[in-house]
PDB file of N, CA and C in Angstrom:
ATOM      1  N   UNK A   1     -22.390  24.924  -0.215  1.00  0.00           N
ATOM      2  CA  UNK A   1     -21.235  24.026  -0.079  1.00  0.00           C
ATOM      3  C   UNK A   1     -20.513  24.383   1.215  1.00  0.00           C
ATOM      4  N   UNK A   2     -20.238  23.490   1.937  1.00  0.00           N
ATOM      5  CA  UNK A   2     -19.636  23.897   3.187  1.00  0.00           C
ATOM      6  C   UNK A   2     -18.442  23.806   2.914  1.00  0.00           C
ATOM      7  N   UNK A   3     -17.307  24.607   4.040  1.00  0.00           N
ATOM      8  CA  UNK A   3     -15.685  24.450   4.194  1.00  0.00           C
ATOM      9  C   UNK A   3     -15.052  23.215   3.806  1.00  0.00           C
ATOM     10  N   UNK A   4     -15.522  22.292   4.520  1.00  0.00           N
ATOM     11  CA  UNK A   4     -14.480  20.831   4.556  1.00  0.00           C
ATOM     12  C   UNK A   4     -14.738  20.499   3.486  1.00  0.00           C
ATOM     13  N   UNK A   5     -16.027  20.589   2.466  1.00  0.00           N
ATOM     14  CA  UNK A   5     -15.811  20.013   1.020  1.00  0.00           C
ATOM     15  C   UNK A   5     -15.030  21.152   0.283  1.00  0.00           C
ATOM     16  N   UNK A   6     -15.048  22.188   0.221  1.00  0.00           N
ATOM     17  CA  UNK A   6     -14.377  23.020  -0.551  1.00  0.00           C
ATOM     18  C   UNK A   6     -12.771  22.633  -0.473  1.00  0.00           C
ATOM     19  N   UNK A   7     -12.686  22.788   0.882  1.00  0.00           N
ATOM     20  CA  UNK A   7     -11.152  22.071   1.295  1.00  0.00           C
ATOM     21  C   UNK A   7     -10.378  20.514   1.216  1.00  0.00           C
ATOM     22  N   UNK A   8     -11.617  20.097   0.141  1.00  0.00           N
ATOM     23  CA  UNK A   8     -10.825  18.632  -0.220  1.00  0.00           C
ATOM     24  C   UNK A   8     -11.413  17.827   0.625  1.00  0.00           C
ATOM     25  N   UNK A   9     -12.097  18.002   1.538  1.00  0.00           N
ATOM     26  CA  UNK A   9     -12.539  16.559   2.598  1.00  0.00           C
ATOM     27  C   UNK A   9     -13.727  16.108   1.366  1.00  0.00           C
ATOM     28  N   UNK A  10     -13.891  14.457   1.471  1.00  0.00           N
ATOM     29  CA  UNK A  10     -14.798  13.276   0.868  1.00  0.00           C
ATOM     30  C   UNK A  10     -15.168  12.363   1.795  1.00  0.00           C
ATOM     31  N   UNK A  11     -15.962  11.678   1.214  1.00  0.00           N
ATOM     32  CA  UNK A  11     -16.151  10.293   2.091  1.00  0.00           C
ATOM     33  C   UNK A  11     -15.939   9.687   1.273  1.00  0.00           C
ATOM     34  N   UNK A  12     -15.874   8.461   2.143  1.00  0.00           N
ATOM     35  CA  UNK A  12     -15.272   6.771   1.292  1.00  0.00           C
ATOM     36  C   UNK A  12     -16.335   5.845   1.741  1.00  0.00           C
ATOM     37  N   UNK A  13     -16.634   5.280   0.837  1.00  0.00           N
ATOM     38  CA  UNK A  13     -17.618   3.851   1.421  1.00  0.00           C
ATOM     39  C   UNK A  13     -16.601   2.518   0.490  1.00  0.00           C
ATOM     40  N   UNK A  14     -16.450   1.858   1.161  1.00  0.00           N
ATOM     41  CA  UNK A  14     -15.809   0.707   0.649  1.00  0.00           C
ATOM     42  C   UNK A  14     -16.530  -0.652   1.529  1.00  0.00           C
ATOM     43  N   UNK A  15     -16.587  -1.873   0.348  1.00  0.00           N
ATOM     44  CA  UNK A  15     -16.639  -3.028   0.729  1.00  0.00           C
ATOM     45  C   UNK A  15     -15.798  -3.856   0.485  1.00  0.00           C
ATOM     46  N   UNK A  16     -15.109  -4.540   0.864  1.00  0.00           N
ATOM     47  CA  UNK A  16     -14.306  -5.026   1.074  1.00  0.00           C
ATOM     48  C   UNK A  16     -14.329  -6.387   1.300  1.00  0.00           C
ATOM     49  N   UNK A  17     -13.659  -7.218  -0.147  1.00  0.00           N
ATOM     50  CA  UNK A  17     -14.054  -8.764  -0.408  1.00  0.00           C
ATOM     51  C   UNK A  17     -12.664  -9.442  -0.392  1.00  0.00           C
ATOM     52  N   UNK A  18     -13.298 -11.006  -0.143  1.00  0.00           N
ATOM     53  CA  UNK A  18     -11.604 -11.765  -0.042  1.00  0.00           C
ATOM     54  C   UNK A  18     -12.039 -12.470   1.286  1.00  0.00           C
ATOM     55  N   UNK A  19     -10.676 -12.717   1.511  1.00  0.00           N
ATOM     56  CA  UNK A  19     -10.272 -13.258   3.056  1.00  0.00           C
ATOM     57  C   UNK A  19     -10.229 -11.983   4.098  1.00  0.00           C
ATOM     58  N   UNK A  20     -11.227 -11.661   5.100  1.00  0.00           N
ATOM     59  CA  UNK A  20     -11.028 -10.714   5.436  1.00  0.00           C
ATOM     60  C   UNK A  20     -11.894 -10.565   6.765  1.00  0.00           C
ATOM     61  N   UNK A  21     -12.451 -11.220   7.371  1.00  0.00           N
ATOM     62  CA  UNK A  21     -12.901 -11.767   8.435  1.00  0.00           C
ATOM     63  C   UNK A  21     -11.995 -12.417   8.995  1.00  0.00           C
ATOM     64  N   UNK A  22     -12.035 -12.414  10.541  1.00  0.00           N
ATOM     65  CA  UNK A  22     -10.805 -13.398  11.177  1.00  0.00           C
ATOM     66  C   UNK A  22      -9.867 -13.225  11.085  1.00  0.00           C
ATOM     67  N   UNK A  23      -8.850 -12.260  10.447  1.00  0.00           N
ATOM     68  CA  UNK A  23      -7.794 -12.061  10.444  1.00  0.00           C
ATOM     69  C   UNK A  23      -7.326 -10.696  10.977  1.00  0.00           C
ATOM     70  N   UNK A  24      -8.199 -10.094  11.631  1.00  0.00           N
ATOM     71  CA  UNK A  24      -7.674  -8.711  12.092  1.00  0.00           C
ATOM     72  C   UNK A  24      -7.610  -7.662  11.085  1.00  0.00           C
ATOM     73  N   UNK A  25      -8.928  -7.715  10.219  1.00  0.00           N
ATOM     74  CA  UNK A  25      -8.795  -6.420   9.233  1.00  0.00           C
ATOM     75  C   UNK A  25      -9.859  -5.199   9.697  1.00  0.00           C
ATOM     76  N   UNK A  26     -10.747  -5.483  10.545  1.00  0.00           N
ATOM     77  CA  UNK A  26     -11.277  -4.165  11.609  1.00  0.00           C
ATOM     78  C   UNK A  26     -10.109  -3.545  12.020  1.00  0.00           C
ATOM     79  N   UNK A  27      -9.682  -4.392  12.463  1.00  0.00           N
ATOM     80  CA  UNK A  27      -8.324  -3.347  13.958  1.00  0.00           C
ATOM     81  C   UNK A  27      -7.157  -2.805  12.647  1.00  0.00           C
ATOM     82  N   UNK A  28      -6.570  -3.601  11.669  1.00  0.00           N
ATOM     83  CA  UNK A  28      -6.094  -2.866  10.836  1.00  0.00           C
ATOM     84  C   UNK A  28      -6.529  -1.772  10.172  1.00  0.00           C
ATOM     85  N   UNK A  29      -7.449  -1.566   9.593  1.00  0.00           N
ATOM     86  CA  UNK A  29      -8.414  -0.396   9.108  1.00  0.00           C
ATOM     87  C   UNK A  29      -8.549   1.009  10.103  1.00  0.00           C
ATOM     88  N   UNK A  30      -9.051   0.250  11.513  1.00  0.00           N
ATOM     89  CA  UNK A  30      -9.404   1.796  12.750  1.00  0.00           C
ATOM     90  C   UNK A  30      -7.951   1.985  12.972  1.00  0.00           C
ATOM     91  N   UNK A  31      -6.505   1.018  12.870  1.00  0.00           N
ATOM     92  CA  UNK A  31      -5.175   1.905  13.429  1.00  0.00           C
ATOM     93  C   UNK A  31      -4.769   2.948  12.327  1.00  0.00           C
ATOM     94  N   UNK A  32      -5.005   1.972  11.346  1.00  0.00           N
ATOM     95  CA  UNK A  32      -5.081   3.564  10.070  1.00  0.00           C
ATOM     96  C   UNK A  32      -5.578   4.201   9.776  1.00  0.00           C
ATOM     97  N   UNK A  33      -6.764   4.534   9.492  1.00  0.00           N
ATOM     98  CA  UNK A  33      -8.087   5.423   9.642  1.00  0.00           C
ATOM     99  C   UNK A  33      -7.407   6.413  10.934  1.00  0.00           C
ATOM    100  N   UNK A  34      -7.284   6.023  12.318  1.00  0.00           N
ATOM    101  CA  UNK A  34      -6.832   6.990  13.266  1.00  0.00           C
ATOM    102  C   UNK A  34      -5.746   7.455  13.323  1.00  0.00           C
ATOM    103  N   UNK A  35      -4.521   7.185  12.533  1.00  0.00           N
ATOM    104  CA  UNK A  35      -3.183   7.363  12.132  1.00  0.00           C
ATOM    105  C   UNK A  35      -3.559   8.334  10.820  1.00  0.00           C
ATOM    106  N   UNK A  36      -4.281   8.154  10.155  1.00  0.00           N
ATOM    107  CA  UNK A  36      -4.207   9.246   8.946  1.00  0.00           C
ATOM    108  C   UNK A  36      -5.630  10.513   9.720  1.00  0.00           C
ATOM    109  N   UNK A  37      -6.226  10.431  10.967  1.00  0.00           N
ATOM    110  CA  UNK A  37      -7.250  11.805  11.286  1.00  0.00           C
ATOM    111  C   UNK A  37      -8.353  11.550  10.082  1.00  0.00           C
ATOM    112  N   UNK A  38      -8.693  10.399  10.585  1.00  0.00           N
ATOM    113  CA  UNK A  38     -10.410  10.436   9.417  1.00  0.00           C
ATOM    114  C   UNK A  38     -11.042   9.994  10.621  1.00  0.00           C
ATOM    115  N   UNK A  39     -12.402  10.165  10.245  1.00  0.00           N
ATOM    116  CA  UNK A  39     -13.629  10.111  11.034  1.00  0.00           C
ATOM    117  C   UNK A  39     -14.373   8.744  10.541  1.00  0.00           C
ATOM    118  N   UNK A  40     -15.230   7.691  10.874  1.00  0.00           N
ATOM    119  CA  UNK A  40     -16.261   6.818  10.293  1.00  0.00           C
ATOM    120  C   UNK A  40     -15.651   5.488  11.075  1.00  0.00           C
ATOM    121  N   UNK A  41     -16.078   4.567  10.578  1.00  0.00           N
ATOM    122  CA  UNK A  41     -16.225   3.216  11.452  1.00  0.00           C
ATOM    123  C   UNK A  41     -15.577   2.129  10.428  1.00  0.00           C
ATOM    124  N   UNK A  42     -15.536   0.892  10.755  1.00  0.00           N
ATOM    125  CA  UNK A  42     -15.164  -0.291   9.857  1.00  0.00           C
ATOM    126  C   UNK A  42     -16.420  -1.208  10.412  1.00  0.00           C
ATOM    127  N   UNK A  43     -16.648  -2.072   9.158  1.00  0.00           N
ATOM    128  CA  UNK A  43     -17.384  -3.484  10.669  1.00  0.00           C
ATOM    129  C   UNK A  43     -17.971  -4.634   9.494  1.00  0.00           C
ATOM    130  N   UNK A  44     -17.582  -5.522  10.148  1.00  0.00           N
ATOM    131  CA  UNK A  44     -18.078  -6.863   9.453  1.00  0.00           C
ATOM    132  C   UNK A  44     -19.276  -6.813   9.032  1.00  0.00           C
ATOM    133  N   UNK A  45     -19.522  -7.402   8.041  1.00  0.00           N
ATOM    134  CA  UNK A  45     -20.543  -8.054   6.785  1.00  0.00           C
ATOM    135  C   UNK A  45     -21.108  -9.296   7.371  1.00  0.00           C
ATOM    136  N   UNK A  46     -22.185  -9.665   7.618  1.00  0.00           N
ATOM    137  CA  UNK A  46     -22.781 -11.366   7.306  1.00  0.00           C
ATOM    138  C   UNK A  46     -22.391 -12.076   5.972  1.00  0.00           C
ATOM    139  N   UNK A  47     -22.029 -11.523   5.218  1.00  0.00           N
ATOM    140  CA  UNK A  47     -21.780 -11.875   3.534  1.00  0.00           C
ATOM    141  C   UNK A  47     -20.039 -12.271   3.751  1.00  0.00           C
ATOM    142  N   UNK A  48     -19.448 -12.333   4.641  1.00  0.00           N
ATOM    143  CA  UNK A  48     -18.204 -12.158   4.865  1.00  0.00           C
ATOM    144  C   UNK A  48     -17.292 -11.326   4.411  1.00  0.00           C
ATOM    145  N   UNK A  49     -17.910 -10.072   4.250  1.00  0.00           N
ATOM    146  CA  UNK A  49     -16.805  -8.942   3.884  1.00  0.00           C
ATOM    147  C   UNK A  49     -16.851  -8.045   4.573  1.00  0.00           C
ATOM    148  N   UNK A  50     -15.974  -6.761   5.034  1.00  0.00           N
ATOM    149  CA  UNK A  50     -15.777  -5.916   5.829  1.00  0.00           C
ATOM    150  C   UNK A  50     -15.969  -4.260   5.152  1.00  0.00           C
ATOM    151  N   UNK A  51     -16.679  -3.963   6.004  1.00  0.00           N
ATOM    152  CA  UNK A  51     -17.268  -2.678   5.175  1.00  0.00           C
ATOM    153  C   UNK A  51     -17.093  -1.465   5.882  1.00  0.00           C
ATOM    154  N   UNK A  52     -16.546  -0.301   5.319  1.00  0.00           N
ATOM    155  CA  UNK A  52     -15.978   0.714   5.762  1.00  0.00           C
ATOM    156  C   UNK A  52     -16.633   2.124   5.312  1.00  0.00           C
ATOM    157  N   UNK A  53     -16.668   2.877   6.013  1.00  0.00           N
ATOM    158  CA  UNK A  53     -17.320   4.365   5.492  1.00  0.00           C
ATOM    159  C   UNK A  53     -16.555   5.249   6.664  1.00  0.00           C
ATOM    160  N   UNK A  54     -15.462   6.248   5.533  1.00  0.00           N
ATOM    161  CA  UNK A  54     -14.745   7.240   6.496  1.00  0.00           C
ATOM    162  C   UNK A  54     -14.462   8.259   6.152  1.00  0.00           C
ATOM    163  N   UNK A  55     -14.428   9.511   6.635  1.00  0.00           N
ATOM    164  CA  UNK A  55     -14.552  11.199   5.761  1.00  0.00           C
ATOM    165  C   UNK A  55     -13.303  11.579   6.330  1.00  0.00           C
ATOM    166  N   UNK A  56     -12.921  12.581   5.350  1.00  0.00           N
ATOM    167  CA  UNK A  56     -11.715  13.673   5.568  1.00  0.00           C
ATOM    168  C   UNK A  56     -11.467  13.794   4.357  1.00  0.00           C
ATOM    169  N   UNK A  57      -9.314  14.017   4.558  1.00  0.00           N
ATOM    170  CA  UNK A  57      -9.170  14.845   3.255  1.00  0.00           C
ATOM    171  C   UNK A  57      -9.013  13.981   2.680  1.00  0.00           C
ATOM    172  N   UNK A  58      -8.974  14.247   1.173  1.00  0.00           N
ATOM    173  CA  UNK A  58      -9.300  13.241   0.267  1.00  0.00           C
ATOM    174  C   UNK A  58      -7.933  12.149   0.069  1.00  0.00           C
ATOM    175  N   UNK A  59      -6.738  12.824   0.143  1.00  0.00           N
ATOM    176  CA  UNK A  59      -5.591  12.462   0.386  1.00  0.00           C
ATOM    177  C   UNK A  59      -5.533  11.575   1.059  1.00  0.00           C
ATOM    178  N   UNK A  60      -5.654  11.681   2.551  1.00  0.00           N
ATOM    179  CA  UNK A  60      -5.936  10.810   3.879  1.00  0.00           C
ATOM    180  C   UNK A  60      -6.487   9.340   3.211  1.00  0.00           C
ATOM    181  N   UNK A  61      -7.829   9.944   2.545  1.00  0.00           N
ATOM    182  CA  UNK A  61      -8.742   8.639   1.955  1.00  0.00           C
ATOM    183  C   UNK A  61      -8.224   7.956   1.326  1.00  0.00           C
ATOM    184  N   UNK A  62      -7.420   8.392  -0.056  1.00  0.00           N
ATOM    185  CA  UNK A  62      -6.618   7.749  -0.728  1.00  0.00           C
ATOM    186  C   UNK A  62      -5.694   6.800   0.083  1.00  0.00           C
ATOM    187  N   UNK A  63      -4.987   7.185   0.488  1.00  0.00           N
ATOM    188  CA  UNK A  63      -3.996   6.597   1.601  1.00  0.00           C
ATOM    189  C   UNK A  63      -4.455   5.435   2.245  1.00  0.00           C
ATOM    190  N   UNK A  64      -5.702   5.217   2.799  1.00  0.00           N
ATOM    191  CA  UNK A  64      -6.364   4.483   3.308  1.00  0.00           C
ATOM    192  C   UNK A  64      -6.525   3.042   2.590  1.00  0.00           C
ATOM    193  N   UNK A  65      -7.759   3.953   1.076  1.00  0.00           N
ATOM    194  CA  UNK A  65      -7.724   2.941   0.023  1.00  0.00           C
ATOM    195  C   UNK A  65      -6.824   2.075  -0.302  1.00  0.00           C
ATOM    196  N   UNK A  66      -5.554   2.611  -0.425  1.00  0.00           N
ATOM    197  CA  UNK A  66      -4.228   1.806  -0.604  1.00  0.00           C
ATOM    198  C   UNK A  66      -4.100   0.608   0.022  1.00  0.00           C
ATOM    199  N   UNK A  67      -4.537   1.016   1.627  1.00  0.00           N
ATOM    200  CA  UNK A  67      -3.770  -0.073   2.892  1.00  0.00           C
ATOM    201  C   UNK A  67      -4.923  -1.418   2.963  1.00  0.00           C
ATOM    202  N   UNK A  68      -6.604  -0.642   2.190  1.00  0.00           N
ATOM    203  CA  UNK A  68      -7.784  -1.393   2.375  1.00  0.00           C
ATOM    204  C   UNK A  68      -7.201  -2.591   1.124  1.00  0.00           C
ATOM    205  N   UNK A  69      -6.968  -2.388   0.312  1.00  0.00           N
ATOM    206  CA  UNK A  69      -6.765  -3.050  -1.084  1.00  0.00           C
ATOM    207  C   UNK A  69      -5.488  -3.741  -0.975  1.00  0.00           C
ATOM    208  N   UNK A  70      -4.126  -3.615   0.611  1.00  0.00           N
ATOM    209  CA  UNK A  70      -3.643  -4.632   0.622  1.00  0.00           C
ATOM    210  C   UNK A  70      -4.133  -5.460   1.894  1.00  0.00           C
ATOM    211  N   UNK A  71      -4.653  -5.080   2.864  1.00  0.00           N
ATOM    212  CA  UNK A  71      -4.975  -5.356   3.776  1.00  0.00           C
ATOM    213  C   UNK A  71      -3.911  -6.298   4.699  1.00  0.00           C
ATOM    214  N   UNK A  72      -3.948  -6.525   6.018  1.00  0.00           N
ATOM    215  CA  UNK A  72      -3.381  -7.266   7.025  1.00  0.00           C
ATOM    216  C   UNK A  72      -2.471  -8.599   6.178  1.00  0.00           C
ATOM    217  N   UNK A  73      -1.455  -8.820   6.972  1.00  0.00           N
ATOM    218  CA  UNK A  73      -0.805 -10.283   6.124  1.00  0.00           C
ATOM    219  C   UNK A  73      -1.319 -11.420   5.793  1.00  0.00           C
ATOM    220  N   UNK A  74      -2.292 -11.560   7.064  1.00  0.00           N
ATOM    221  CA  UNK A  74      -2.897 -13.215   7.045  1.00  0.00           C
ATOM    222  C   UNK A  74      -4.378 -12.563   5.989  1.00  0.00           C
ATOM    223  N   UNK A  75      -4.751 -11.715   5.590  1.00  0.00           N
ATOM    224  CA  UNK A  75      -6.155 -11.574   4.549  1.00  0.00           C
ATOM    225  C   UNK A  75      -5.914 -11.794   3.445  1.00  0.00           C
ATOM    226  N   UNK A  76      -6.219 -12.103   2.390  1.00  0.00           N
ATOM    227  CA  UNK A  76      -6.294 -11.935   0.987  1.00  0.00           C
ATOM    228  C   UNK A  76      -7.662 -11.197   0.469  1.00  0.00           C
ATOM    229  N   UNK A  77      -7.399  -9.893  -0.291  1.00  0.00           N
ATOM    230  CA  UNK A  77      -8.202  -8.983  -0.402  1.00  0.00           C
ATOM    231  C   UNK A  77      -7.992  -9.375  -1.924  1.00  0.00           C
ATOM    232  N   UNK A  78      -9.930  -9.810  -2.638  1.00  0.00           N
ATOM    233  CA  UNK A  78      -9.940 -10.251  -3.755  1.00  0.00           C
ATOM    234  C   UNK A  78     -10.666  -8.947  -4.801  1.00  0.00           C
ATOM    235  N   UNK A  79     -11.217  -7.918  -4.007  1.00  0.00           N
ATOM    236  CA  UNK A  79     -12.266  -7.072  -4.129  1.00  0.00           C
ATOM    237  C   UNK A  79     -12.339  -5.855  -3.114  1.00  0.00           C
ATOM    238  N   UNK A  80     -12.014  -4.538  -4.114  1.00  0.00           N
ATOM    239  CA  UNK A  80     -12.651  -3.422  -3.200  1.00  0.00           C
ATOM    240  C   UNK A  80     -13.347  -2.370  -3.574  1.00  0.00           C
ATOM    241  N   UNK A  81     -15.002  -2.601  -3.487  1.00  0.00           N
ATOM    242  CA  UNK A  81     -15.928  -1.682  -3.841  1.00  0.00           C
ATOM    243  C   UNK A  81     -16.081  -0.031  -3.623  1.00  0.00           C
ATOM    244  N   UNK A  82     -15.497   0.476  -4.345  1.00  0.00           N
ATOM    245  CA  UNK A  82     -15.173   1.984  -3.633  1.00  0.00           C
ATOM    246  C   UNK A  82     -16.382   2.695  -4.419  1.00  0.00           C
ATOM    247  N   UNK A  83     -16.754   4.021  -3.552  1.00  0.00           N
ATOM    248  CA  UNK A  83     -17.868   4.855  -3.687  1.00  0.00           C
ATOM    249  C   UNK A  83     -17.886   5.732  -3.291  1.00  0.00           C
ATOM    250  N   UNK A  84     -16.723   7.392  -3.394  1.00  0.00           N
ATOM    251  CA  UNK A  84     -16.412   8.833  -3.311  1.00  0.00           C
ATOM    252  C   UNK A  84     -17.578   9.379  -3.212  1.00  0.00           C
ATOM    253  N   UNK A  85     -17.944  10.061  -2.372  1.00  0.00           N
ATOM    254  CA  UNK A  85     -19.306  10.896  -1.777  1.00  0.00           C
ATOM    255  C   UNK A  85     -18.629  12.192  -1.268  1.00  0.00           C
ATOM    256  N   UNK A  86     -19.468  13.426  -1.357  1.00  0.00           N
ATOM    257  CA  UNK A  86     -19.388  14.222  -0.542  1.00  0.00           C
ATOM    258  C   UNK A  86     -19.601  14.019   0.800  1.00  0.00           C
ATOM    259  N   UNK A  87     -18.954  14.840   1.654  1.00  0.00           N
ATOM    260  CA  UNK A  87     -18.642  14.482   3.168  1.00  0.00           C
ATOM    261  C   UNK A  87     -20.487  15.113   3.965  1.00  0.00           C
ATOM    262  N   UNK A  88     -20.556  14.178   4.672  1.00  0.00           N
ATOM    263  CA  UNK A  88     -21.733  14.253   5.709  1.00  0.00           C
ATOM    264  C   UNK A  88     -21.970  15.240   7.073  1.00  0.00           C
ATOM    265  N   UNK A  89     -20.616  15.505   7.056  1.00  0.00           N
ATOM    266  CA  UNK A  89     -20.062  15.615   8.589  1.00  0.00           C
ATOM    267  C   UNK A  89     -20.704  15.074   9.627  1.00  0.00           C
ATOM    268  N   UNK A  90     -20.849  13.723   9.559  1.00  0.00           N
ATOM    269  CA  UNK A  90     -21.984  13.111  10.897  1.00  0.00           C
ATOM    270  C   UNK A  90     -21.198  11.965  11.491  1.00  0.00           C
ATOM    271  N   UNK A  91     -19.887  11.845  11.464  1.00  0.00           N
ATOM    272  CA  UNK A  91     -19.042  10.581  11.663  1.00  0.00           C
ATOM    273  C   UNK A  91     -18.311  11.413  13.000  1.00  0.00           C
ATOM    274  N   UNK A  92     -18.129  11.083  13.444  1.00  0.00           N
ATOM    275  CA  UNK A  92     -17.091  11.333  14.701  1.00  0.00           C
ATOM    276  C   UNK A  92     -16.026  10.294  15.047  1.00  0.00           C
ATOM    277  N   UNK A  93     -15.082  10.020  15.386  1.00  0.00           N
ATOM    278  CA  UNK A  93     -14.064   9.433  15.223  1.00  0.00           C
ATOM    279  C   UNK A  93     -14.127   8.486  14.212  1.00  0.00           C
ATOM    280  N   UNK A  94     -13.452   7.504  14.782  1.00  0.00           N
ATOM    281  CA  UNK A  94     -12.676   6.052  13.704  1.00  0.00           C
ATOM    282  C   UNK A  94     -13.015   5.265  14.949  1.00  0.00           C
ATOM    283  N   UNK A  95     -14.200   3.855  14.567  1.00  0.00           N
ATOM    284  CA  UNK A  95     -14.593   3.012  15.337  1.00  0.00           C
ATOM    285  C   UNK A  95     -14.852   1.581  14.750  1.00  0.00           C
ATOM    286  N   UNK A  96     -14.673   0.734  15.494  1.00  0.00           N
ATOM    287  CA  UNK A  96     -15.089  -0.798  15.124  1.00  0.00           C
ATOM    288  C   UNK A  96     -16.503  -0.357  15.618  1.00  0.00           C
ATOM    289  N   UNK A  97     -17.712  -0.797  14.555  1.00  0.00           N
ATOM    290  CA  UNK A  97     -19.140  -1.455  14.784  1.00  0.00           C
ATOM    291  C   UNK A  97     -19.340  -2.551  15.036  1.00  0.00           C
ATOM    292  N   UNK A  98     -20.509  -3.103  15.533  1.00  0.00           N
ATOM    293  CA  UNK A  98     -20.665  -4.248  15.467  1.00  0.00           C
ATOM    294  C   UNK A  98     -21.205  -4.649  14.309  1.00  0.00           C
ATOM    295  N   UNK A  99     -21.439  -6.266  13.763  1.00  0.00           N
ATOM    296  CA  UNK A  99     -21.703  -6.754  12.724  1.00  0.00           C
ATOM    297  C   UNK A  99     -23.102  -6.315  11.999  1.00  0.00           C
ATOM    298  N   UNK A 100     -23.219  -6.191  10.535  1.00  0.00           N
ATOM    299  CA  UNK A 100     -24.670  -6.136  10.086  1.00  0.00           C
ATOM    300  C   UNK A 100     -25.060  -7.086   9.331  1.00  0.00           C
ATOM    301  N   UNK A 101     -25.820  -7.466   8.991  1.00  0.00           N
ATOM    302  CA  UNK A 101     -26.651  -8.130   8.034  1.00  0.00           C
ATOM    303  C   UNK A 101     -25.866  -8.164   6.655  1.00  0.00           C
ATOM    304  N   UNK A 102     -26.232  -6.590   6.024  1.00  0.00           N
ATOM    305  CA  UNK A 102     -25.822  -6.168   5.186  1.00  0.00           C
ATOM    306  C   UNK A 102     -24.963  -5.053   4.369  1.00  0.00           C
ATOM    307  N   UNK A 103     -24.309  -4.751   3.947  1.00  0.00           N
ATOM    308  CA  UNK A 103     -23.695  -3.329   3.691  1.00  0.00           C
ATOM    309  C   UNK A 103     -24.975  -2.324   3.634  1.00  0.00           C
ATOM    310  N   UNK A 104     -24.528  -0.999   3.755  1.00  0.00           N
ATOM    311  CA  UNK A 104     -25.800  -0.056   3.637  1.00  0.00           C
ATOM    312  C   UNK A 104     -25.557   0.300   2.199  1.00  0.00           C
ATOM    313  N   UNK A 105     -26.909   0.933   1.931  1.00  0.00           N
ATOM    314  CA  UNK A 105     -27.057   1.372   0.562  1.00  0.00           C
ATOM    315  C   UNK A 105     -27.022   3.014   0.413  1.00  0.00           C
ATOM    316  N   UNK A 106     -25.739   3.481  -0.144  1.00  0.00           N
ATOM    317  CA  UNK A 106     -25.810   4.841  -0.291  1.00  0.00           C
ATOM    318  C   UNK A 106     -25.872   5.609  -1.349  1.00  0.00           C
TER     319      UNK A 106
END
């Protein structure tokens, strides 16, 4: 078991359903994600949902979850698929991706 899991760091995988394309919920997600010191990316769905995977302390994550599940003013967030993992350490900052196909399968 390494340090950062002993010390409370997790990962988060979330998908993220609703209105949520087009309205600025990437850039909402990476200003908070980099405002709370987590690591991982955000990035649009072909399915039209926005999908997120980000590590630290678990706290941080929580915090996050919160802001994912109200999301930006103009979104309506109908759905948020959450999935607590032990941390990878393979993420380096907080980034917009570009679009995929599909969510990944973890």
């Amino acid at each position: 078991m390494n340090t950062e899991h002993r010390s409370g760091f997790r990962r988060l995988h979330l998908v993220i359903r609703g209105i949520v394309q087009g309205v600025g919920f990437r850039f909402f997600v990476e200003r908070h994600a980099r405002r709370l010191g987590l690591r991982g990316w955000v990035r649009n769905v072909a399915d039209g949902s926005v999908e997120v995977l980000a590590e630290g302390p678990e706290e941080a994550l929580r915090l996050l979850l919160e802001q994912c599940q109200q999301g930006p003013r103009s979104a309506h967030v109908e759905k948020v698929e959450t999935q607590w993992l032990p941390p990878a350490n393979d993420l380096n900052d907080f980034q917009i991706l570009p679009s995929a196909r599909e969510p990944i399968r973890l």
